[in-house]
N, C-alpha and C. Protein backbone atom coordinates (compact mmCIF):
# COMPACT_ATOMS: atom_id res chain seq x y z
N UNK A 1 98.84 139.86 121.78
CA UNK A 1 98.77 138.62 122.58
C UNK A 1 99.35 137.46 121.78
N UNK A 2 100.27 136.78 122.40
CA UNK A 2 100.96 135.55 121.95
C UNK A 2 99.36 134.52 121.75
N UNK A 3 99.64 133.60 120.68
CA UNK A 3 99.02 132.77 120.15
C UNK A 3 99.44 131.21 120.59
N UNK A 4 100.17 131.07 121.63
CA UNK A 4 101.10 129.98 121.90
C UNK A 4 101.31 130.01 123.77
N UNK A 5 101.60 128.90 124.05
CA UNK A 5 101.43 128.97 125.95
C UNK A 5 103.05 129.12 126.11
N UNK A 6 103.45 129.77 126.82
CA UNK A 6 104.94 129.46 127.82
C UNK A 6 104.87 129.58 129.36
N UNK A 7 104.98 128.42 129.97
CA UNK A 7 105.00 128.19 131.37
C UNK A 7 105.87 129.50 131.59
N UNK A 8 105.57 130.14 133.03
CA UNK A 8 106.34 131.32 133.54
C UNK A 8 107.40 130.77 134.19
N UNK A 9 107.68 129.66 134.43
CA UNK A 9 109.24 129.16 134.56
C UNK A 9 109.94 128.78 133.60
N UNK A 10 109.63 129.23 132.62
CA UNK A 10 110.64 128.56 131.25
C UNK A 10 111.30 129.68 130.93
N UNK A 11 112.45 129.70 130.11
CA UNK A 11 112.97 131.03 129.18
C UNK A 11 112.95 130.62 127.73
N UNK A 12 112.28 132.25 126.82
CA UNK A 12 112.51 131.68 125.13
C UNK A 12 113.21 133.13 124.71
N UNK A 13 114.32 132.87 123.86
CA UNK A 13 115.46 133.94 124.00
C UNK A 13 114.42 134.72 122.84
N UNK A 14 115.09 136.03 122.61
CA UNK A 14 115.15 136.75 121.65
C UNK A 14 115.58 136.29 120.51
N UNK A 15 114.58 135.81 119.41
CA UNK A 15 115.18 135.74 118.20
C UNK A 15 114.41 133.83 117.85
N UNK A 16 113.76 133.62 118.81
CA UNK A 16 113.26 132.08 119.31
C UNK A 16 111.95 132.37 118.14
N UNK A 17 111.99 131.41 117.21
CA UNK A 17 110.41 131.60 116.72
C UNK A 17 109.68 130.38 117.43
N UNK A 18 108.46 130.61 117.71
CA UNK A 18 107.43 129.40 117.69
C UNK A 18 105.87 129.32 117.17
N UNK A 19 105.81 128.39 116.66
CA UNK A 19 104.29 128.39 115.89
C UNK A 19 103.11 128.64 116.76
N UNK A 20 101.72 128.86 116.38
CA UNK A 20 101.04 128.84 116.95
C UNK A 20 100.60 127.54 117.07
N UNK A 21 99.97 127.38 118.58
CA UNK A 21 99.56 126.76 119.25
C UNK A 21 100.23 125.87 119.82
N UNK A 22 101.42 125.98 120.22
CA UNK A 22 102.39 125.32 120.60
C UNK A 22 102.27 125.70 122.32
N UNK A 23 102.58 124.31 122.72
CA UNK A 23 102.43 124.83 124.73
C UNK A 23 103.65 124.16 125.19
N UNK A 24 104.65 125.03 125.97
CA UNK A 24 106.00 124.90 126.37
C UNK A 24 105.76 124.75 127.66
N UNK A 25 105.85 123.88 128.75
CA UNK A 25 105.63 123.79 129.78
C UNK A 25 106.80 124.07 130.99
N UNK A 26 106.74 123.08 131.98
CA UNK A 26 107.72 124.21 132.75
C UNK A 26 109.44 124.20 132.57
N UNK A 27 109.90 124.88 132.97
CA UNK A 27 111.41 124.64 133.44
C UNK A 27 112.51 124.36 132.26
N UNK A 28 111.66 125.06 131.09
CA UNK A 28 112.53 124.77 129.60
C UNK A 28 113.23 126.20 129.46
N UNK A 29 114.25 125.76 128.32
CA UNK A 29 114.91 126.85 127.49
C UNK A 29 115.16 126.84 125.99
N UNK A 30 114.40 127.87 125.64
CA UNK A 30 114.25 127.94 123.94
C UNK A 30 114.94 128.77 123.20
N UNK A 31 116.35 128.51 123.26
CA UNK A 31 117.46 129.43 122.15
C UNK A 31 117.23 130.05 121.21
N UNK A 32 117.93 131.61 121.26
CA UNK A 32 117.80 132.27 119.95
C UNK A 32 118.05 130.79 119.00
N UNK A 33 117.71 131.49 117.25
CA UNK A 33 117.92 130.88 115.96
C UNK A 33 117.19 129.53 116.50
N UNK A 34 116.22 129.07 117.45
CA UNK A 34 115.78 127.76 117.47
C UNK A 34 114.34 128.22 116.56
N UNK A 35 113.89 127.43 115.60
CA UNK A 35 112.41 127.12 115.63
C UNK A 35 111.60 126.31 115.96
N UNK A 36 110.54 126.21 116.35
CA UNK A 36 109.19 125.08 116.74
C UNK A 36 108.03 125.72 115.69
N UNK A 37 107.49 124.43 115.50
CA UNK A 37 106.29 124.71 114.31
C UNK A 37 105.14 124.62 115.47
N UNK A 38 103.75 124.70 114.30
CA UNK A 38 102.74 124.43 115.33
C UNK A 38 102.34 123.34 115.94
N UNK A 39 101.46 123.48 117.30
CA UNK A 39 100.68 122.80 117.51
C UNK A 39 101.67 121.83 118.12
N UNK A 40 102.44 122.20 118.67
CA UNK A 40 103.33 121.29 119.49
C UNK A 40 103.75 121.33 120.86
N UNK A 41 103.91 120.13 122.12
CA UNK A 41 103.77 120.09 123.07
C UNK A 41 105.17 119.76 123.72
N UNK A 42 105.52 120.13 124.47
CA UNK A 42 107.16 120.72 125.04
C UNK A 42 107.06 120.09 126.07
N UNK A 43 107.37 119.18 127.17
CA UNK A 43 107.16 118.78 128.04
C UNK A 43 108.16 120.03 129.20
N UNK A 44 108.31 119.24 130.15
CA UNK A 44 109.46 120.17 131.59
C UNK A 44 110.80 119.39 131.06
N UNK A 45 111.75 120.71 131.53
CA UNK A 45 112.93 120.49 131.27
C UNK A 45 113.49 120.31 129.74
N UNK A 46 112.99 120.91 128.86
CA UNK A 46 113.55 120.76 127.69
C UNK A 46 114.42 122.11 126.89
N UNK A 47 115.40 121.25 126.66
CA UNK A 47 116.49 122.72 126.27
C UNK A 47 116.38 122.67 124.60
N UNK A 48 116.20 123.30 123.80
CA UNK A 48 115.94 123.44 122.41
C UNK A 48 117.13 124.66 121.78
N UNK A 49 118.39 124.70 121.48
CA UNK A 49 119.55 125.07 121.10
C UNK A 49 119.49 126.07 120.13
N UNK A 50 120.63 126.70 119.57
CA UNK A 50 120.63 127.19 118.24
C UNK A 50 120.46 127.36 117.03
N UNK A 51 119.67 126.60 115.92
CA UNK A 51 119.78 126.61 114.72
C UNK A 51 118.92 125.27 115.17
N UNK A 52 118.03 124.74 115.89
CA UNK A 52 117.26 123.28 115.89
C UNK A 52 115.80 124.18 115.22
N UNK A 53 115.41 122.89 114.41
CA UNK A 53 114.41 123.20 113.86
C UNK A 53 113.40 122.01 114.33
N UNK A 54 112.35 122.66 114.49
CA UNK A 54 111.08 121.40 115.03
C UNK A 54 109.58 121.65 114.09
N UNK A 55 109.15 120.72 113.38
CA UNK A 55 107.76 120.68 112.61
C UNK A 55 106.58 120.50 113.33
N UNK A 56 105.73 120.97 112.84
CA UNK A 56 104.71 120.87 113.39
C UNK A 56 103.91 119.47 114.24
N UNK A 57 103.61 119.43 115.14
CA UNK A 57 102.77 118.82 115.93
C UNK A 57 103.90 117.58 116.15
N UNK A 58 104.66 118.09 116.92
CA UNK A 58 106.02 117.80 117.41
C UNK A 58 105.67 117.27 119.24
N UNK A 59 105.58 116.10 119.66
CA UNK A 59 105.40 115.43 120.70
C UNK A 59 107.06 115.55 121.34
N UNK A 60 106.98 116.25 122.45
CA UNK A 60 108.49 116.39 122.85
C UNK A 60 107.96 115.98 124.60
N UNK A 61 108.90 114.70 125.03
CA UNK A 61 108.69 114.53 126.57
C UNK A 61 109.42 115.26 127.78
N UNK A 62 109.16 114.98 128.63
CA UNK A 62 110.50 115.75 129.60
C UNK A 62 111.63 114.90 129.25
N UNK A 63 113.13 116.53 130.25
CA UNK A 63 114.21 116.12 129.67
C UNK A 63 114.93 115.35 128.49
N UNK A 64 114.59 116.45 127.59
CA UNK A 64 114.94 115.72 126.37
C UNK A 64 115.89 117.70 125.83
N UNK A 65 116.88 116.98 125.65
CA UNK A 65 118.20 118.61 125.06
C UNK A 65 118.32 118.12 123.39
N UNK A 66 117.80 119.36 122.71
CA UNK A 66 117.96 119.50 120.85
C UNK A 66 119.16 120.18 120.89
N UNK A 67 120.39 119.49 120.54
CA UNK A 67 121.69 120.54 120.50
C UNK A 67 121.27 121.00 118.90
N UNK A 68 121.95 121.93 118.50
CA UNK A 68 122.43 122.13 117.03
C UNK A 68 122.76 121.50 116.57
N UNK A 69 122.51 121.11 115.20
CA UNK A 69 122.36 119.97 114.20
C UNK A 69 121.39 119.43 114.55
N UNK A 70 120.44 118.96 115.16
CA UNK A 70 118.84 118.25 115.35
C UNK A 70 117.75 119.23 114.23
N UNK A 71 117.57 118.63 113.54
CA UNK A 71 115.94 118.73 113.03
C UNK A 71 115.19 117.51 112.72
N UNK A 72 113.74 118.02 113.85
CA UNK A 72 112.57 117.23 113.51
C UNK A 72 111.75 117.63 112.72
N UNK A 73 110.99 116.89 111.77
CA UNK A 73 110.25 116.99 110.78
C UNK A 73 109.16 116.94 111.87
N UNK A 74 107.62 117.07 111.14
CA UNK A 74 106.51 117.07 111.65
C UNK A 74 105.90 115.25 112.33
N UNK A 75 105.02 115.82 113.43
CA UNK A 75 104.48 114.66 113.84
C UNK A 75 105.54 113.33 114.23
N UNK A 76 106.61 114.11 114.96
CA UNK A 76 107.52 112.79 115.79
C UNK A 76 107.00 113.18 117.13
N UNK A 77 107.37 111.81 117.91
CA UNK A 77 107.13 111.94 119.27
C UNK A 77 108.83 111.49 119.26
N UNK A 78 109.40 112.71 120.93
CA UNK A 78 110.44 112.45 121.28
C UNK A 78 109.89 112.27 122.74
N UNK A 79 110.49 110.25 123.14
CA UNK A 79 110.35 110.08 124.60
C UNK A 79 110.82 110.61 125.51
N UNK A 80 110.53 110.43 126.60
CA UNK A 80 111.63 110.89 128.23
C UNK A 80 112.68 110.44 128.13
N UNK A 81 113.27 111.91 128.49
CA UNK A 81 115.28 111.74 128.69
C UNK A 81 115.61 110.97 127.45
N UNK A 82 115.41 111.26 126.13
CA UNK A 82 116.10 110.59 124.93
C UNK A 82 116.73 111.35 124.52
N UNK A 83 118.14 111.13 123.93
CA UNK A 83 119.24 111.89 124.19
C UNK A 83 119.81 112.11 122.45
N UNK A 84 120.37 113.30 122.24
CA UNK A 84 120.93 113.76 120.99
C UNK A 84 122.25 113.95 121.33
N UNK A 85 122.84 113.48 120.82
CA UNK A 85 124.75 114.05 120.45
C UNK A 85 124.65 114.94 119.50
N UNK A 86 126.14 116.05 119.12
CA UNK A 86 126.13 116.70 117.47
C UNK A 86 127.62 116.44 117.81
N UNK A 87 128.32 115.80 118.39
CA UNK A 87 129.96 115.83 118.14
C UNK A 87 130.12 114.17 118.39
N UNK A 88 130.73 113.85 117.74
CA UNK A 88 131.21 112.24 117.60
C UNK A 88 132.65 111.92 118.35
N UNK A 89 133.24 112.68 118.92
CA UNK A 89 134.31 112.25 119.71
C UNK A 89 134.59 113.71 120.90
N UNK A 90 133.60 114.18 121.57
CA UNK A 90 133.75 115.53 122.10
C UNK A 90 134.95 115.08 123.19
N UNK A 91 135.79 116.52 123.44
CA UNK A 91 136.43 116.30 124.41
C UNK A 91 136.40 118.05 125.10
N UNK A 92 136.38 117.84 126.30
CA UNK A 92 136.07 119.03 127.22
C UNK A 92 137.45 120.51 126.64
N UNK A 93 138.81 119.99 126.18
CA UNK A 93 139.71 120.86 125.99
C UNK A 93 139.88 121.37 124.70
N UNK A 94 138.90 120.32 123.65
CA UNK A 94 139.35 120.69 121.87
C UNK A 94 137.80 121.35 121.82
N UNK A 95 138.06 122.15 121.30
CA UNK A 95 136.65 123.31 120.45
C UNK A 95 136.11 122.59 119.31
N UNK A 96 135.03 122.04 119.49
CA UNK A 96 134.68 121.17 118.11
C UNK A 96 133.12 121.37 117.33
N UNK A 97 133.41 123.10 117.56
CA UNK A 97 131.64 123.53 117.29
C UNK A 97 131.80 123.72 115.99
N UNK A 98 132.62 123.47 115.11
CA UNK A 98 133.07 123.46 113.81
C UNK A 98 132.75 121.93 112.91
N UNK A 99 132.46 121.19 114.04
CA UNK A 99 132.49 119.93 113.45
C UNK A 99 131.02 119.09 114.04
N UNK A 100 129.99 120.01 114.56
CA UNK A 100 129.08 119.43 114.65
C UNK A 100 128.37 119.01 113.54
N UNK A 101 127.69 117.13 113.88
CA UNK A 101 127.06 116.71 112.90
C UNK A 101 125.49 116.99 112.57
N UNK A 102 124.92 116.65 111.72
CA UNK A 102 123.37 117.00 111.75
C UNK A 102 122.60 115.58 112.14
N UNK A 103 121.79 115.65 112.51
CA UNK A 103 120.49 114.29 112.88
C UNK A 103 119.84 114.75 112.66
N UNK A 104 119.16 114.19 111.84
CA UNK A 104 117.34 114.00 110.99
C UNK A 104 116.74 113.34 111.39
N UNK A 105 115.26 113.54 112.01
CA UNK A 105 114.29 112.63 112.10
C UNK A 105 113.31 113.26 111.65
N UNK A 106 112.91 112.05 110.48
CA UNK A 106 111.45 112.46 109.34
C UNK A 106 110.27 112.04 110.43
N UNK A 107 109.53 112.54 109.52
CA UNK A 107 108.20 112.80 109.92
C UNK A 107 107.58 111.07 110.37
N UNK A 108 106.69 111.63 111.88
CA UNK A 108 106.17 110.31 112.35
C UNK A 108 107.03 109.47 112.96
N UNK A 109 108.23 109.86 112.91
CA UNK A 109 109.03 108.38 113.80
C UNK A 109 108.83 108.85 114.96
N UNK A 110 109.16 107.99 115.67
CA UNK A 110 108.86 107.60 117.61
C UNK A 110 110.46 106.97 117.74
N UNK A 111 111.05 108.65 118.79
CA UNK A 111 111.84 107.75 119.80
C UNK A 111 112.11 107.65 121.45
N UNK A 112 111.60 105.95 121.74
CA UNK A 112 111.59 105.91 122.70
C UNK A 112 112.20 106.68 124.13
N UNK A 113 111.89 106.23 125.30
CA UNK A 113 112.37 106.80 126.47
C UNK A 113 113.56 105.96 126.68
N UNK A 114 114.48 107.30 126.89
CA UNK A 114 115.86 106.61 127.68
C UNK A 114 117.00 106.43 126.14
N UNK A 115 116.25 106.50 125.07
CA UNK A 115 116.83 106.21 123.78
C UNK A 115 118.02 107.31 123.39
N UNK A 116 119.29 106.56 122.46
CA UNK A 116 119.98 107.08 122.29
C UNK A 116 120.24 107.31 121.04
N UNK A 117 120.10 109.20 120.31
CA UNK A 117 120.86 109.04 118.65
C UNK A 117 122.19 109.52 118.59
N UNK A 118 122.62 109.09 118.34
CA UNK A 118 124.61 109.31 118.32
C UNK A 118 124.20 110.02 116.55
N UNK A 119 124.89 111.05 116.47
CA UNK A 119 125.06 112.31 115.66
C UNK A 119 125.38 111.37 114.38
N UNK A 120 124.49 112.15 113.19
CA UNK A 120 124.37 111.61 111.86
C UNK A 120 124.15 111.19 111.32
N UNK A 121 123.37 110.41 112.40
CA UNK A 121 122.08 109.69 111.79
C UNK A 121 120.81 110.13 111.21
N UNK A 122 120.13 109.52 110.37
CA UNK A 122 118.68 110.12 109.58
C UNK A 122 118.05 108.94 109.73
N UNK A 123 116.67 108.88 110.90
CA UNK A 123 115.84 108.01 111.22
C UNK A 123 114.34 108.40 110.56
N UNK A 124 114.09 107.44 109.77
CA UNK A 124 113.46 107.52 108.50
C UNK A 124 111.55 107.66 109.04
N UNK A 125 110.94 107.79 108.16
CA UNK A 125 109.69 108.09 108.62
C UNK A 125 109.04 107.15 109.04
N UNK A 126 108.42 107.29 110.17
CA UNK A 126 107.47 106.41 110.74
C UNK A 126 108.31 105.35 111.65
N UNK A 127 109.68 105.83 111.59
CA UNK A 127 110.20 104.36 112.27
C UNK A 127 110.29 104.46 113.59
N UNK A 128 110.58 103.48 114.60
CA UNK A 128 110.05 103.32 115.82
C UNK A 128 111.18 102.96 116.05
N UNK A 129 111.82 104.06 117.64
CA UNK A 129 112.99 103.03 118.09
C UNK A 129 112.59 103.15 119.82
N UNK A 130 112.86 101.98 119.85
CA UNK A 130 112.37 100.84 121.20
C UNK A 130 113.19 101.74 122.43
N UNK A 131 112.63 101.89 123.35
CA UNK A 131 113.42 102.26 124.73
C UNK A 131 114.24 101.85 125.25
N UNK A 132 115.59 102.87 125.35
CA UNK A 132 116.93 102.49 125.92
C UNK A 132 117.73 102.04 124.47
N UNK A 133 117.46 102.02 123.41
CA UNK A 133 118.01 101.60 122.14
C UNK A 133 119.34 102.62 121.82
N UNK A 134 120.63 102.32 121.57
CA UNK A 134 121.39 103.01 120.54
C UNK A 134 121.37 103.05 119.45
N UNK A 135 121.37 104.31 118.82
CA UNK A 135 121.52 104.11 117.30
C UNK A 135 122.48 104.96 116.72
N UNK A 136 123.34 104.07 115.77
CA UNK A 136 124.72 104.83 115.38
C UNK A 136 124.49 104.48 114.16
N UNK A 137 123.41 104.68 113.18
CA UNK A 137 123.07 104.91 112.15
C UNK A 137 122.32 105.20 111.80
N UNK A 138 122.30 105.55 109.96
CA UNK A 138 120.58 105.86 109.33
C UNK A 138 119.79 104.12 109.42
N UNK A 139 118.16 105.19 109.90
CA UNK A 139 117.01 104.06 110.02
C UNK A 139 116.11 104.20 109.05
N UNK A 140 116.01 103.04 108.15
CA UNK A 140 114.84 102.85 107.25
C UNK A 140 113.77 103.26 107.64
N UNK A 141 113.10 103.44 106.70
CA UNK A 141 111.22 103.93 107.21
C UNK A 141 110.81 102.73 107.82
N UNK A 142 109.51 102.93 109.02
CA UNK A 142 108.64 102.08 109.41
C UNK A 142 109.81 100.92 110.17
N UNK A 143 110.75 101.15 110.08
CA UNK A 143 111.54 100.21 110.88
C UNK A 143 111.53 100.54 112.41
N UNK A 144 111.62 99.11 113.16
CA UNK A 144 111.55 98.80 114.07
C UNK A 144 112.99 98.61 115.09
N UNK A 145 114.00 99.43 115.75
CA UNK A 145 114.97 99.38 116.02
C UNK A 145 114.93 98.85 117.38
N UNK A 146 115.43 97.78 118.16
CA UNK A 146 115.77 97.47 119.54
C UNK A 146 117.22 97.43 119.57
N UNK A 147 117.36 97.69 120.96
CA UNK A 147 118.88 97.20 121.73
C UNK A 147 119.99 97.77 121.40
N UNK A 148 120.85 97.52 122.03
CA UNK A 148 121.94 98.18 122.24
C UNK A 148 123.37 97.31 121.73
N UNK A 149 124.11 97.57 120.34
CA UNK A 149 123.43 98.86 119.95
C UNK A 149 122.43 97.90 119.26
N UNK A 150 121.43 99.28 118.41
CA UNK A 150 120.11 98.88 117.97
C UNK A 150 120.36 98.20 116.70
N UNK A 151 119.40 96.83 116.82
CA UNK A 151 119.08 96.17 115.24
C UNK A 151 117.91 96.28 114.72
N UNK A 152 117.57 96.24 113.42
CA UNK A 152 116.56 95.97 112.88
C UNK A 152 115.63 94.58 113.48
N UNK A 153 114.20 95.09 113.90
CA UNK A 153 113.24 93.71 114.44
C UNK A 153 112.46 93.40 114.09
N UNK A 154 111.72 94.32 112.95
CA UNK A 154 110.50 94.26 112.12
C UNK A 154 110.21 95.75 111.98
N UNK A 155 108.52 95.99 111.55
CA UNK A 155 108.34 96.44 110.59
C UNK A 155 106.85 97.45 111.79
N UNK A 156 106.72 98.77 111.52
CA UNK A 156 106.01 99.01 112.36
C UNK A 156 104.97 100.19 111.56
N UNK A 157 103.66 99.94 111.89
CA UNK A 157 102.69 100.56 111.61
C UNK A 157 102.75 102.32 111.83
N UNK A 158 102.14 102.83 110.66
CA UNK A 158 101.92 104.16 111.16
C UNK A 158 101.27 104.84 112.31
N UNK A 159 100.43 104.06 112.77
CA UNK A 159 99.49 103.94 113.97
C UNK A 159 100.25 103.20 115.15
N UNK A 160 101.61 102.70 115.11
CA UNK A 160 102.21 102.36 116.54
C UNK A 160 102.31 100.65 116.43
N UNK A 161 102.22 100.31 115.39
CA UNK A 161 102.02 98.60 115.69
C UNK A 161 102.83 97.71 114.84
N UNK A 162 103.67 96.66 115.95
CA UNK A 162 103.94 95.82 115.17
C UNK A 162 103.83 95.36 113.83
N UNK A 163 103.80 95.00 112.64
CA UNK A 163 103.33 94.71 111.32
C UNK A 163 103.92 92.88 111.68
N UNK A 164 102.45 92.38 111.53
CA UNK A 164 103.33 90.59 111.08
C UNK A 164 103.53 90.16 110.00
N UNK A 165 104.21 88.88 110.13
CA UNK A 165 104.54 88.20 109.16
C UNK A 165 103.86 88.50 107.43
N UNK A 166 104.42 88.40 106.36
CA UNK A 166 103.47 89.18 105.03
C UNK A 166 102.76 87.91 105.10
N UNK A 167 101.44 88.07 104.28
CA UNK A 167 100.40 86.54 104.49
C UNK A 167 100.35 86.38 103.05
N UNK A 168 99.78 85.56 102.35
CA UNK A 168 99.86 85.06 100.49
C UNK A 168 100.16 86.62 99.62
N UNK A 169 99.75 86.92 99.91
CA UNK A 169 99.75 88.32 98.90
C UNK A 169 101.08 88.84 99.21
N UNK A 170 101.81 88.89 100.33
CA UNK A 170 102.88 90.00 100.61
C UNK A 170 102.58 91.09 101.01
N UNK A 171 101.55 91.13 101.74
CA UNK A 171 100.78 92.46 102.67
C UNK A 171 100.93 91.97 103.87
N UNK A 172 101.32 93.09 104.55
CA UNK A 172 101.18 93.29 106.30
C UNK A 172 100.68 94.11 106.68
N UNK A 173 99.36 93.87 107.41
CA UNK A 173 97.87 94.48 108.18
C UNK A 173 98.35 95.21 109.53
N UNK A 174 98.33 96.43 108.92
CA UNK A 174 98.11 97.04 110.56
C UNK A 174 96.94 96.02 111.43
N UNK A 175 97.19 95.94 112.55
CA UNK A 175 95.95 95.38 113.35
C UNK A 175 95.07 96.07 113.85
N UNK A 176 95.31 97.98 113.85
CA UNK A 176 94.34 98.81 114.31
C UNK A 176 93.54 99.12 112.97
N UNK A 177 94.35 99.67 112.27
CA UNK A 177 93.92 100.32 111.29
C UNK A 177 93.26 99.35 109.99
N UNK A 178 94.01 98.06 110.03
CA UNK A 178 93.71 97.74 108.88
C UNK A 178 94.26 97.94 107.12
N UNK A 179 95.47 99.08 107.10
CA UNK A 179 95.97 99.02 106.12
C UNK A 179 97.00 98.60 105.50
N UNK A 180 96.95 98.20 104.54
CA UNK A 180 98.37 97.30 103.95
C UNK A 180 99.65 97.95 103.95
N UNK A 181 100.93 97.40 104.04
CA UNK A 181 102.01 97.46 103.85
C UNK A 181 102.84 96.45 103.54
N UNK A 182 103.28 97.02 102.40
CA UNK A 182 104.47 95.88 101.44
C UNK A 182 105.92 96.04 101.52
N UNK A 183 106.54 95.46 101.61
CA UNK A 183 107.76 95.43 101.71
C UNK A 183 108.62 94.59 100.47
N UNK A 184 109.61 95.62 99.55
CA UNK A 184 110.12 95.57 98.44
C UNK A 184 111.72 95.80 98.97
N UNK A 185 112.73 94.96 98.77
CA UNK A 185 113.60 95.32 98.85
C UNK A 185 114.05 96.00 99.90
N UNK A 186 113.92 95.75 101.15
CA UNK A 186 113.72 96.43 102.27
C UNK A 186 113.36 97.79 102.31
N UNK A 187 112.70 98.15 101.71
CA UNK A 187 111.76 99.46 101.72
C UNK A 187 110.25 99.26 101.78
N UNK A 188 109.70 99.82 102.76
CA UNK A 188 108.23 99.07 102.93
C UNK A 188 107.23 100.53 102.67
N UNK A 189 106.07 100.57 102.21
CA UNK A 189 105.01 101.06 101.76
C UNK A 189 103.71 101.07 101.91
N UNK A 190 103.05 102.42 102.77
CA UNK A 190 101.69 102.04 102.85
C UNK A 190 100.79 102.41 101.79
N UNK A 191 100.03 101.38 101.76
CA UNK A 191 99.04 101.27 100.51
C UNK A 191 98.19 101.79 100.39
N UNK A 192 97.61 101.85 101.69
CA UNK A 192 95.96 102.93 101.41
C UNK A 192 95.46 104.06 102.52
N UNK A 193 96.89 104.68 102.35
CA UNK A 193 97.32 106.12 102.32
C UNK A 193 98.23 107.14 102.02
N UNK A 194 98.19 108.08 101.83
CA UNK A 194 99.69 108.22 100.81
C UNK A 194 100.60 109.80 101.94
N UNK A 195 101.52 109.23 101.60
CA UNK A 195 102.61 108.66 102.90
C UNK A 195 102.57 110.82 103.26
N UNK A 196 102.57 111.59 102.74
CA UNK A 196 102.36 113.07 102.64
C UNK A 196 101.17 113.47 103.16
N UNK A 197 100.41 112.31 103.69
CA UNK A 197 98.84 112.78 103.90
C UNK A 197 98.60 112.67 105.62
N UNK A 198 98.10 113.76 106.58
CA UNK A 198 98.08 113.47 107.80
C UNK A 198 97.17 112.58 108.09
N UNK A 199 97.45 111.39 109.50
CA UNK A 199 96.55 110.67 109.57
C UNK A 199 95.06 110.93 110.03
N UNK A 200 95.08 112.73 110.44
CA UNK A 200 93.68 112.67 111.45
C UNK A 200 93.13 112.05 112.08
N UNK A 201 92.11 111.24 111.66
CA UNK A 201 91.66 110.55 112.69
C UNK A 201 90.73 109.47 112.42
N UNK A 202 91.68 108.52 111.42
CA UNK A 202 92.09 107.60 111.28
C UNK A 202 93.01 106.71 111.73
């Protein structure tokens, strides 16, 4: 007995690994050479490709396609219909499966619904990009990406939140959580937890 759910309208090829406890819901397709880690939730309509790799406790919405070259690290949420490229100038008559790029997204980032990653980019941990956003580059950790294309807007909590202004010290307070984050040189840092450690339930 499988250890893992697959809706009876989905297909997962021969050669498809997936972790346990992972639930694939309806109307998907899970390519040989694809992996999924555990404990991860597949929404409808999701196509997961050749050689894509997915980490554990992997938030995936409807219509959302992992071509080859996509790997997610653990604990991202991917929004509705947010879209991956792996070719940077495709054209329907030139063969360009030779020249697909890779996209990285580390662990904990959030990307929005409707959001766009244009191939080769590495969107850094914890960072948050805003709905309907382009991004045609690498994203700092904990960064906050809007618009089209996307800029840097601030600074965003591991827990989903804005970070304000730094106050005397040069700390910025989650407002749920309460924990500090500093920002050095545009690289920002949480303080009182260490960044390898899951949040549970906290």
């Amino acid at each position: 007995m499988s250890n893992y759910f697959i809706h009876e309208s989905s297909y997962v090829d021969d050669g498809a690994v997936i972790g346990e406890g992972t639930k694939i819901w309806h109307f998907c397709h899970i390519m040989s050479g694809s992996k999924i880690g555990k404990n991860c939730n597949i929404g409808q309509n999701v196509v997961v490709s050749p050689g894509v790799v997915i980490g554990n406790n992997v938030k995936i919405q409807n219509n959302v396609s992992l071509y080859t070259g996509v790997l997610i690290e653990e604990d991202v949420f991917l929004g509705p219909s947010c879209v991956f490229t792996n070719v940077i100038n495709p054209r329907s008559q030139i063969n360009r499966k030779s020249e697909y790029q890779q996209t990285l997204v580390k662990r904990g980032a959030t990307i929005g619904a409707n959001a766009t990653i244009v191939c080769g980019a590495t969107i850094g941990r914890y960072a948050f990009i805003g709905a309907g956003a382009v991004v045609r580059g690498d994203v700092p950790e904990y960064a906050l990406m809007l618009g089209v294309t996307a800029r840097h807007k601030g600074w965003m909590s591991r827990h989903g939140h804005r970070l304000p202004v730094p106050d005397g010290e040069g700390l910025m307070r989650c407002p749920e959580s309460g924990w500090r984050y500093r920002e050095e040189a545009g690289i920002v840092r949480c303080l009182d937890w260490p960044e390898d450690k899951p949040l549970g339930d906290r």
